[in-house]
N, C-alpha and C. Protein backbone atom coordinates (compact mmCIF):
# COMPACT_ATOMS: atom_id res chain seq x y z
N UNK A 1 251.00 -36.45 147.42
CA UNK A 1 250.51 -37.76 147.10
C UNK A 1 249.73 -37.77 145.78
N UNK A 2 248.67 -36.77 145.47
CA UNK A 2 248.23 -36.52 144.12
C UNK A 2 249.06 -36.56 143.32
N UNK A 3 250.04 -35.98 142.90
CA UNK A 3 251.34 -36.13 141.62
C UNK A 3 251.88 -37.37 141.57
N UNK A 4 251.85 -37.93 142.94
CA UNK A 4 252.84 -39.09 142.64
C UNK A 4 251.17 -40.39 141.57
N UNK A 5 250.25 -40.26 142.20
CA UNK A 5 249.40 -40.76 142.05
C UNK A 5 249.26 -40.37 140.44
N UNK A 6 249.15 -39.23 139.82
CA UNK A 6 249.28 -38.60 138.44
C UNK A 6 250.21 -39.47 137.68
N UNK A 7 251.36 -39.25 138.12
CA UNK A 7 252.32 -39.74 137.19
C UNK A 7 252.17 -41.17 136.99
N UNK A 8 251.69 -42.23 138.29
CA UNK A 8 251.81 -43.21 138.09
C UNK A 8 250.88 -43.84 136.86
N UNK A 9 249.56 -42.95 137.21
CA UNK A 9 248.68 -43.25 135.90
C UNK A 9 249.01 -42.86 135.00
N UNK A 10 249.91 -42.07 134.53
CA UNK A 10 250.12 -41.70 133.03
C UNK A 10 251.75 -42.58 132.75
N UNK A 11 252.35 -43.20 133.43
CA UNK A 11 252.61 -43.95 132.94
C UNK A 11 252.47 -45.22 132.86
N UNK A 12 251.31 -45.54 133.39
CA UNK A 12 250.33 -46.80 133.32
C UNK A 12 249.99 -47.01 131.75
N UNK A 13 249.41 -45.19 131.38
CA UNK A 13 248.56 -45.07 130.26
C UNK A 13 250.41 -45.32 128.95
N UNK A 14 250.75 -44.60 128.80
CA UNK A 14 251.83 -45.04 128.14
C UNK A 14 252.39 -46.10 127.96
N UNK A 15 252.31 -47.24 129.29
CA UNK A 15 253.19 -48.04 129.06
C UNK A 15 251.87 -49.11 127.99
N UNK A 16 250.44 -49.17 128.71
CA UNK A 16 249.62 -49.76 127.87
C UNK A 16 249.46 -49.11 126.87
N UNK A 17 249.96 -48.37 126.03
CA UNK A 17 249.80 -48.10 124.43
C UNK A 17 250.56 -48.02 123.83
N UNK A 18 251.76 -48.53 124.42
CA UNK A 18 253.30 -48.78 123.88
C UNK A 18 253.06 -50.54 123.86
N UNK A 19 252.29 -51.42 125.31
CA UNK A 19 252.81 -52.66 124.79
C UNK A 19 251.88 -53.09 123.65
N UNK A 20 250.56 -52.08 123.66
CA UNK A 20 249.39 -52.57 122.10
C UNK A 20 249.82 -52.07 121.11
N UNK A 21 250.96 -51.13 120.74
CA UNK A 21 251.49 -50.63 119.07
C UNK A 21 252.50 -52.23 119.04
N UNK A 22 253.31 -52.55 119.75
CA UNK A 22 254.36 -53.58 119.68
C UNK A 22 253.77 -54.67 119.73
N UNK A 23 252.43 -54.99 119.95
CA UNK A 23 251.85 -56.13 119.75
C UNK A 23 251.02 -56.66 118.47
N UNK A 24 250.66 -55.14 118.52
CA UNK A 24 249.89 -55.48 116.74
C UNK A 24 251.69 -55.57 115.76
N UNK A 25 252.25 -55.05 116.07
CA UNK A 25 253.65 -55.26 114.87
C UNK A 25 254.03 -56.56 114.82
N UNK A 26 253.63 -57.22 116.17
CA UNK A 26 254.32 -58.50 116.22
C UNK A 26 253.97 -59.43 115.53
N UNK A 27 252.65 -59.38 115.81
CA UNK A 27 251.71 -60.49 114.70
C UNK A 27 252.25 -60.87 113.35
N UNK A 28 252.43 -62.20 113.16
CA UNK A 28 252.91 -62.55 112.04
C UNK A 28 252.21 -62.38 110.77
N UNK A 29 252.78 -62.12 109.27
CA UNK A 29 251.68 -61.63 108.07
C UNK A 29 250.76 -63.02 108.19
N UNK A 30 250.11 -63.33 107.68
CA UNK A 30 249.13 -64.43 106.93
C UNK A 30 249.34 -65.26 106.55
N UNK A 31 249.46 -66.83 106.55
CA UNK A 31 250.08 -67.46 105.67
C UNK A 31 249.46 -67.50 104.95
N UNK A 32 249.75 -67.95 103.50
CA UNK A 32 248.56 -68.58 102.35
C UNK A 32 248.46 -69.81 102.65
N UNK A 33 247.09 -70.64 101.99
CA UNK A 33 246.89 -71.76 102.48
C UNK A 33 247.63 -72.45 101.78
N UNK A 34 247.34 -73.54 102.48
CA UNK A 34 248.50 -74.86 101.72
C UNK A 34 247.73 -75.17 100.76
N UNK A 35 248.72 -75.78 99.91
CA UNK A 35 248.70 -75.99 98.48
C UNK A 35 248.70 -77.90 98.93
N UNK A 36 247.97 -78.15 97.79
CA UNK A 36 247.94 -79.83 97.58
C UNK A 36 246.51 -80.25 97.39
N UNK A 37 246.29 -81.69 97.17
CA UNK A 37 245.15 -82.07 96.30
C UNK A 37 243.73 -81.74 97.09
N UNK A 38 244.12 -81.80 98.50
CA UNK A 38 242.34 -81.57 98.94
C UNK A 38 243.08 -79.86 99.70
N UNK A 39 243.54 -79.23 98.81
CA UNK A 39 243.01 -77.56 99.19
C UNK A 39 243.90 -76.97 97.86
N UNK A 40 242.62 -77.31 96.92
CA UNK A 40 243.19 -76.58 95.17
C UNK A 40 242.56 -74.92 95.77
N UNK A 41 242.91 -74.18 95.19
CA UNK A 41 242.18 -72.57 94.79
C UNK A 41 240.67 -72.74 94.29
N UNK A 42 240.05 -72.09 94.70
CA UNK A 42 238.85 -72.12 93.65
C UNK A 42 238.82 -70.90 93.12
N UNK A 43 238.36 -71.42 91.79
CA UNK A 43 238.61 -69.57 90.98
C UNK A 43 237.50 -69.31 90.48
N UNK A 44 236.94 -67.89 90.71
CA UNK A 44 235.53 -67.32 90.45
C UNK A 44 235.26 -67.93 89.03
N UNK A 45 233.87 -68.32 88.83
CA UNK A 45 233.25 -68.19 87.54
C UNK A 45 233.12 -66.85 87.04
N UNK A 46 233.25 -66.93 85.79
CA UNK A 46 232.38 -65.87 84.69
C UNK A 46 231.05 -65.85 84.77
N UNK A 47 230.56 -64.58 85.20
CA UNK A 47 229.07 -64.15 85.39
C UNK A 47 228.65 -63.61 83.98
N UNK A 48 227.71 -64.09 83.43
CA UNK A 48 226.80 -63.87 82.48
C UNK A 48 225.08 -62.62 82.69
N UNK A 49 224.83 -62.16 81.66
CA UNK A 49 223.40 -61.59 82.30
C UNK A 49 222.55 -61.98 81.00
N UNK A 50 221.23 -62.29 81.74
CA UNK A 50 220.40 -62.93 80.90
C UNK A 50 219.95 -61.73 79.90
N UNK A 51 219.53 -62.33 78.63
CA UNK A 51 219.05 -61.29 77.77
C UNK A 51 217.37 -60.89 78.13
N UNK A 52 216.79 -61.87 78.65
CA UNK A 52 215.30 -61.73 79.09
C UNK A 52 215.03 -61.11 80.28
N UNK A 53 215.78 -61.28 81.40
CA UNK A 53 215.49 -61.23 82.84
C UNK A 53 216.30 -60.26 83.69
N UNK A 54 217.55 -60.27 82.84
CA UNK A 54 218.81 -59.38 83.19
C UNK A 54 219.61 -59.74 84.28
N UNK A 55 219.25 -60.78 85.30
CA UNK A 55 220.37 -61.10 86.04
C UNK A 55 221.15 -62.16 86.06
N UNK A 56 222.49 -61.46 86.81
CA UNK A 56 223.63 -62.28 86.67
C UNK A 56 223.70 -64.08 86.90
N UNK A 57 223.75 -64.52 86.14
CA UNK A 57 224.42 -66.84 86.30
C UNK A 57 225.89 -66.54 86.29
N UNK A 58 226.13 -68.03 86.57
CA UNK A 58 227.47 -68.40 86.37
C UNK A 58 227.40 -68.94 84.51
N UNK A 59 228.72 -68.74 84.00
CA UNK A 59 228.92 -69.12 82.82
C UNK A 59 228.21 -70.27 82.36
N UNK A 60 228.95 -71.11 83.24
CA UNK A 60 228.25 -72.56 82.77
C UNK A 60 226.90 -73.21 82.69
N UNK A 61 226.14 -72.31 83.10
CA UNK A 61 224.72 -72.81 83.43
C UNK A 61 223.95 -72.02 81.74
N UNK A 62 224.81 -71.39 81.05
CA UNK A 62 224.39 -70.39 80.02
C UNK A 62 223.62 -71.36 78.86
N UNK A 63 222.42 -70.13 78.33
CA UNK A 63 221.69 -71.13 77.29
C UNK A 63 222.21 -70.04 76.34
N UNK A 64 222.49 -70.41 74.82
CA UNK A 64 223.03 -69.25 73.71
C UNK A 64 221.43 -69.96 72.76
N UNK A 65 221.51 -68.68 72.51
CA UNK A 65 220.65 -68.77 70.65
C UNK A 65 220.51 -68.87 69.72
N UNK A 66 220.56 -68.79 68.40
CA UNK A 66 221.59 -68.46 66.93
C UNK A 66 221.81 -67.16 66.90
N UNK A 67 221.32 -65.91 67.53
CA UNK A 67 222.28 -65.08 67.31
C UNK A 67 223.15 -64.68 68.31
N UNK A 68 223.54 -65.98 69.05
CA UNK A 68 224.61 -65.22 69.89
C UNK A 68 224.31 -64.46 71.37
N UNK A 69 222.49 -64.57 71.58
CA UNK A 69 222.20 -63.72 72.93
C UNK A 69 222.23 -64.80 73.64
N UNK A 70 222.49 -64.61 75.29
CA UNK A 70 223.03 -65.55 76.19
C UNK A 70 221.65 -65.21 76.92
N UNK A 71 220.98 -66.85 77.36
CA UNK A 71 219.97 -66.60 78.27
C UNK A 71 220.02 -67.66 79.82
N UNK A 72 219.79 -67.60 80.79
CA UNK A 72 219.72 -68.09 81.72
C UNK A 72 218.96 -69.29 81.88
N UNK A 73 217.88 -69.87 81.29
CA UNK A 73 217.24 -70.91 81.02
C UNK A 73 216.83 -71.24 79.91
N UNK A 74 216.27 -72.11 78.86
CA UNK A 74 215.93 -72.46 77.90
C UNK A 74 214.56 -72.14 78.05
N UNK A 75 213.61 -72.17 79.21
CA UNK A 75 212.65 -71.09 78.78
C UNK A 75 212.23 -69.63 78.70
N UNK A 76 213.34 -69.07 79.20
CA UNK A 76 213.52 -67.73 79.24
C UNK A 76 214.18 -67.22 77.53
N UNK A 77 214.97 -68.26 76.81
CA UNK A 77 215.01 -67.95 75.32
C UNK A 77 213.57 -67.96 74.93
N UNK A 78 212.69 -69.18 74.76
CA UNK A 78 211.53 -69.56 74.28
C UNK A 78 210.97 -68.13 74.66
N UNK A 79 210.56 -67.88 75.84
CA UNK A 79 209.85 -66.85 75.72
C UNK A 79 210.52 -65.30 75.58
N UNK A 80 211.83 -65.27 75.46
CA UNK A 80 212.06 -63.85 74.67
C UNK A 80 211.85 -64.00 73.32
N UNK A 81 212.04 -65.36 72.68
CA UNK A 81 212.28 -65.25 70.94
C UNK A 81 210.38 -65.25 70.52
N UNK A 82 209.58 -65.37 71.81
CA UNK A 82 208.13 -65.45 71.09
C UNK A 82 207.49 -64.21 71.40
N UNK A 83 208.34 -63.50 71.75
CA UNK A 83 208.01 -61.82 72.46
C UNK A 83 208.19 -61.37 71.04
């Protein structure tokens, strides 16, 4: 009665790790999302680093100088150019 009892559990154990490999395969890939006017992509900004403070903004929020150094606020120029 032990063996028969053995075998039955090991192929209990087999048959449950045969139907979880064939189940993860089954799963379909991902779709991408739909495309159209209320679900555009959003695409990362360009990160900037301040010349005063050193951390990263988004592009657009950027203050420039005359020579060209990029600062994060207009008082963070003021007070690097009076340093």
């Amino acid at each position: 009665m032990s063996r028969f009892l053995f075998w039955l559990a090991l192929l209990l154990l087999v048959w449950l790790a045969l139907k979880k490999k064939f189940k993860q395969r089954a799963r379909p890939p991902s779709a991408p999302p739909p495309a159209g006017p209320g679900h555009l992509p959003v695409e990362a900004e360009k990160l900037l680093r301040c010349t005063h403070c050193q951390v990263a903004f988004p592009a657009s929020e950027a203050v420039y100088d005359v020579q060209g150094r990029v600062f994060c606020s207009a008082e963070h120029q003021q007070q690097h150019t009076a340093s």
